[in-house]
N, C-alpha and C. Protein backbone atom coordinates (compact mmCIF):
# COMPACT_ATOMS: atom_id res chain seq x y z
N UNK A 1 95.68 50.02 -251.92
CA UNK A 1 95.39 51.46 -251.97
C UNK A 1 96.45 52.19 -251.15
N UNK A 2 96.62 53.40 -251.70
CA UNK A 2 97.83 54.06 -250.69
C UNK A 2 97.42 54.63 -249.81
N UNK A 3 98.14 55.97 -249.16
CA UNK A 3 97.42 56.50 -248.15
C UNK A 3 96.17 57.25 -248.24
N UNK A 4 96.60 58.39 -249.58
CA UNK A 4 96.10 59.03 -250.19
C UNK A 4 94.31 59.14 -250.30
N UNK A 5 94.28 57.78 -250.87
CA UNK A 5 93.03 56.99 -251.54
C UNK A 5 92.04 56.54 -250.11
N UNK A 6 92.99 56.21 -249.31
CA UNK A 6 92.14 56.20 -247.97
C UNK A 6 91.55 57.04 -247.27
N UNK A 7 92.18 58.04 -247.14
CA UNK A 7 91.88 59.24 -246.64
C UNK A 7 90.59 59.78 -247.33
N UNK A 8 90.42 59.98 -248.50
CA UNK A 8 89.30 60.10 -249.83
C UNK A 8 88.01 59.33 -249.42
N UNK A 9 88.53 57.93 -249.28
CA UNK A 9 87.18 57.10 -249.16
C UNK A 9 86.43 56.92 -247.21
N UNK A 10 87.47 57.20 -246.60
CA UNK A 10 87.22 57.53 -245.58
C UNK A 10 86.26 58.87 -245.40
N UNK A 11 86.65 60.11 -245.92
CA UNK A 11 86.06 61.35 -245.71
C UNK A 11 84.70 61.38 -246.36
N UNK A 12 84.97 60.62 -247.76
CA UNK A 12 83.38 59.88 -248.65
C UNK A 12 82.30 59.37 -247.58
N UNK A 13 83.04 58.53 -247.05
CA UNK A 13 82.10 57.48 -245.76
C UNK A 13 81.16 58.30 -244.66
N UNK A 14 82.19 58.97 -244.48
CA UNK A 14 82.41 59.71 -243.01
C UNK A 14 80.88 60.73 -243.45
N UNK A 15 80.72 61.26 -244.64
CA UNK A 15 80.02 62.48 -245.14
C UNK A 15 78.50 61.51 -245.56
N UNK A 16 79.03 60.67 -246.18
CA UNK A 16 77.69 59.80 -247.06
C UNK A 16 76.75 59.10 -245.23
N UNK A 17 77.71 58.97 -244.32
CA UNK A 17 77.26 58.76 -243.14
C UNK A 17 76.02 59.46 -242.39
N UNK A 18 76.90 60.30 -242.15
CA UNK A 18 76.26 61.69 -241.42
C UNK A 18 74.78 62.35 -242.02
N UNK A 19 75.03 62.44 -243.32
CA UNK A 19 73.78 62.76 -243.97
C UNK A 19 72.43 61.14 -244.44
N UNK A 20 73.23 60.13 -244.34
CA UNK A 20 71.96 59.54 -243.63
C UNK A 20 71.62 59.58 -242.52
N UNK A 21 72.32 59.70 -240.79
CA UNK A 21 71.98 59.69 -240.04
C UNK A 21 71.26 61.28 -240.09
N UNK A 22 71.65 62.18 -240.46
CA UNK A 22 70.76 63.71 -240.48
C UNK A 22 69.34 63.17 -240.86
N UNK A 23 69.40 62.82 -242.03
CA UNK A 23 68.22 62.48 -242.44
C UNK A 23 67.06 61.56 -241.79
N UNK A 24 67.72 60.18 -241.14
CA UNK A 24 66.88 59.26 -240.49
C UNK A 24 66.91 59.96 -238.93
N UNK A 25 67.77 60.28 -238.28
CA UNK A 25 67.25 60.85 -237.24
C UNK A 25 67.33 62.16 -237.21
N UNK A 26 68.64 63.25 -236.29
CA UNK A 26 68.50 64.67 -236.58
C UNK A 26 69.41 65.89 -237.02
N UNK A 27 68.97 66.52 -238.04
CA UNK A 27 69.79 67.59 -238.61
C UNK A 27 71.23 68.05 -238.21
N UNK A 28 71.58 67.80 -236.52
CA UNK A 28 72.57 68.40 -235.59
C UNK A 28 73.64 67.20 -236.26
N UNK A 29 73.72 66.05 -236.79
CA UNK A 29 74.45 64.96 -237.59
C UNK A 29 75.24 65.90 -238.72
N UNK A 30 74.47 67.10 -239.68
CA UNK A 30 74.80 67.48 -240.35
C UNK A 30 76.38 68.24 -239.89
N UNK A 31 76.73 68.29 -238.34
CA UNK A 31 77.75 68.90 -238.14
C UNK A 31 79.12 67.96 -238.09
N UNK A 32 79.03 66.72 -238.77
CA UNK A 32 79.46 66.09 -238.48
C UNK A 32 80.28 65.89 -240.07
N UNK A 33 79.35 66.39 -241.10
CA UNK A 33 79.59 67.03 -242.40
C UNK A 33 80.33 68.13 -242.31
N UNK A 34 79.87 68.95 -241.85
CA UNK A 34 80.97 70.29 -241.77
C UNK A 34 82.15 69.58 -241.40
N UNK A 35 81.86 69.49 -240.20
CA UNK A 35 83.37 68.53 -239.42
C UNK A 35 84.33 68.30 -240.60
N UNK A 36 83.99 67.45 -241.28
CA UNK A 36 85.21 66.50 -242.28
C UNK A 36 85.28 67.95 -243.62
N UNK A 37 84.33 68.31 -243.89
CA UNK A 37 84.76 69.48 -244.74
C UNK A 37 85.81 70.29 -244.12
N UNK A 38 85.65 70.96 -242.97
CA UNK A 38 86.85 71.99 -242.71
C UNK A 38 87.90 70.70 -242.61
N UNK A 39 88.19 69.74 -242.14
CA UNK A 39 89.47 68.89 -242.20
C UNK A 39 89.74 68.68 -243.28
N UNK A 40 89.01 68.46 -244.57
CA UNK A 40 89.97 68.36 -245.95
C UNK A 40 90.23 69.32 -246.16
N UNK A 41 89.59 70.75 -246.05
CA UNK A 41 90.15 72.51 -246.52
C UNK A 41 91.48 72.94 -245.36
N UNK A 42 91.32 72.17 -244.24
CA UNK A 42 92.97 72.66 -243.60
C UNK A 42 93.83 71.22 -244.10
N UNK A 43 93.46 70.24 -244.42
CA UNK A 43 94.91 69.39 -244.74
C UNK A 43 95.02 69.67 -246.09
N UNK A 44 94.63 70.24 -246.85
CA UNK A 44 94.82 71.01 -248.34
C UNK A 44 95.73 72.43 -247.85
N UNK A 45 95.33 72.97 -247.08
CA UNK A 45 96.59 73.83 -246.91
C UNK A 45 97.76 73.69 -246.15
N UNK A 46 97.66 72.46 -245.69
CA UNK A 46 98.87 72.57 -244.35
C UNK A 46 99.06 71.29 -244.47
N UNK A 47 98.62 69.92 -245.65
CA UNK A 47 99.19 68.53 -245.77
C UNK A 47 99.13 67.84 -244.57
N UNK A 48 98.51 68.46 -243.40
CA UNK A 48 98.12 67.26 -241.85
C UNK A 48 96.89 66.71 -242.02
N UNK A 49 96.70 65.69 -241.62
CA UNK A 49 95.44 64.63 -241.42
C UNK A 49 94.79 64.00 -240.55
N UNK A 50 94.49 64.43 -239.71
CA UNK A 50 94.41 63.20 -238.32
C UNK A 50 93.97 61.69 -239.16
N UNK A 51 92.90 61.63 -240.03
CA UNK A 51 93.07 60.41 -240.31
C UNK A 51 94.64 59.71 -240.98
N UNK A 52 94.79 60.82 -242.05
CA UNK A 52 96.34 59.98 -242.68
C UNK A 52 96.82 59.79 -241.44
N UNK A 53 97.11 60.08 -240.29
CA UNK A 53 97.99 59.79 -239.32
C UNK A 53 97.80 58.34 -239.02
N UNK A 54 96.20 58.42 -238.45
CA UNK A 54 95.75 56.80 -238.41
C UNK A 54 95.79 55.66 -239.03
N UNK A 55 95.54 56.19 -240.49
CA UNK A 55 96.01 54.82 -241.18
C UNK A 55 97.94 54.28 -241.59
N UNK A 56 98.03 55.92 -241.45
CA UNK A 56 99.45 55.55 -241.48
C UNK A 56 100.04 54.40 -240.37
N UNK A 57 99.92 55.24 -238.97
CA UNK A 57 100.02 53.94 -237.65
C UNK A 57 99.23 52.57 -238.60
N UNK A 58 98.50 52.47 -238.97
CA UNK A 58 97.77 51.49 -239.64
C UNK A 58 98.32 50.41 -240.54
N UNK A 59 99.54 50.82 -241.46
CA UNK A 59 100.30 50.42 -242.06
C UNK A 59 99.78 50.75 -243.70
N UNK A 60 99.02 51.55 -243.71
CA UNK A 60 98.89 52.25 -245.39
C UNK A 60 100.06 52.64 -245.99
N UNK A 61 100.06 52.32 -247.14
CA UNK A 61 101.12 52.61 -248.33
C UNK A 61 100.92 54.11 -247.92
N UNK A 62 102.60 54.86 -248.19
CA UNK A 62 102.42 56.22 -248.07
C UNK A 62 102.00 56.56 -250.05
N UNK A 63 101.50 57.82 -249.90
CA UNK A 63 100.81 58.33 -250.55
C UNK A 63 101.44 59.70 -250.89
N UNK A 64 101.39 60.51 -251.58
CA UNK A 64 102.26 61.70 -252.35
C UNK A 64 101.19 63.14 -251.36
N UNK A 65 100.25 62.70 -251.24
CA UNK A 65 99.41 64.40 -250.92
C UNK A 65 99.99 64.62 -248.84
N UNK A 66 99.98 63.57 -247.89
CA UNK A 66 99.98 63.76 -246.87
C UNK A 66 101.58 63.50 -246.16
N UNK A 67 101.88 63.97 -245.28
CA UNK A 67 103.32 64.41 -244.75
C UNK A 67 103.05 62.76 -243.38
């Protein structure tokens, strides 16, 4: 997988996470959803990632969307 694709399934995780923990324990988890939402709506305008950064250090195939 490239970088790209990581970043995707990471933010998937990160969201599918949070809203079970909202759910099994408490609602304040749900900010943890927002969280990764505003980080894909600013690396859509400005191509930064803190995760692409990480997996990049990581050794992920680079990927066409992240700098």
């Amino acid at each position: 997988m490239n970088l790209d694709r990581w970043v995707l399934v990471f933010a998937g995780c990160m969201i599918l996470i949070s809203l079970a923990l909202a759910k099994l324990f408490s609602p304040v988890w749900l900010l943890l959803t927002a969280w990764v939402g505003v980080m894909l709506v600013q690396s859509g305008f400005t191509g930064f990632c803190p995760a692409a950064f990480l997996f990049r250090k990581l050794g992920a195939k680079p990927g066409s969307a992240f700098r």
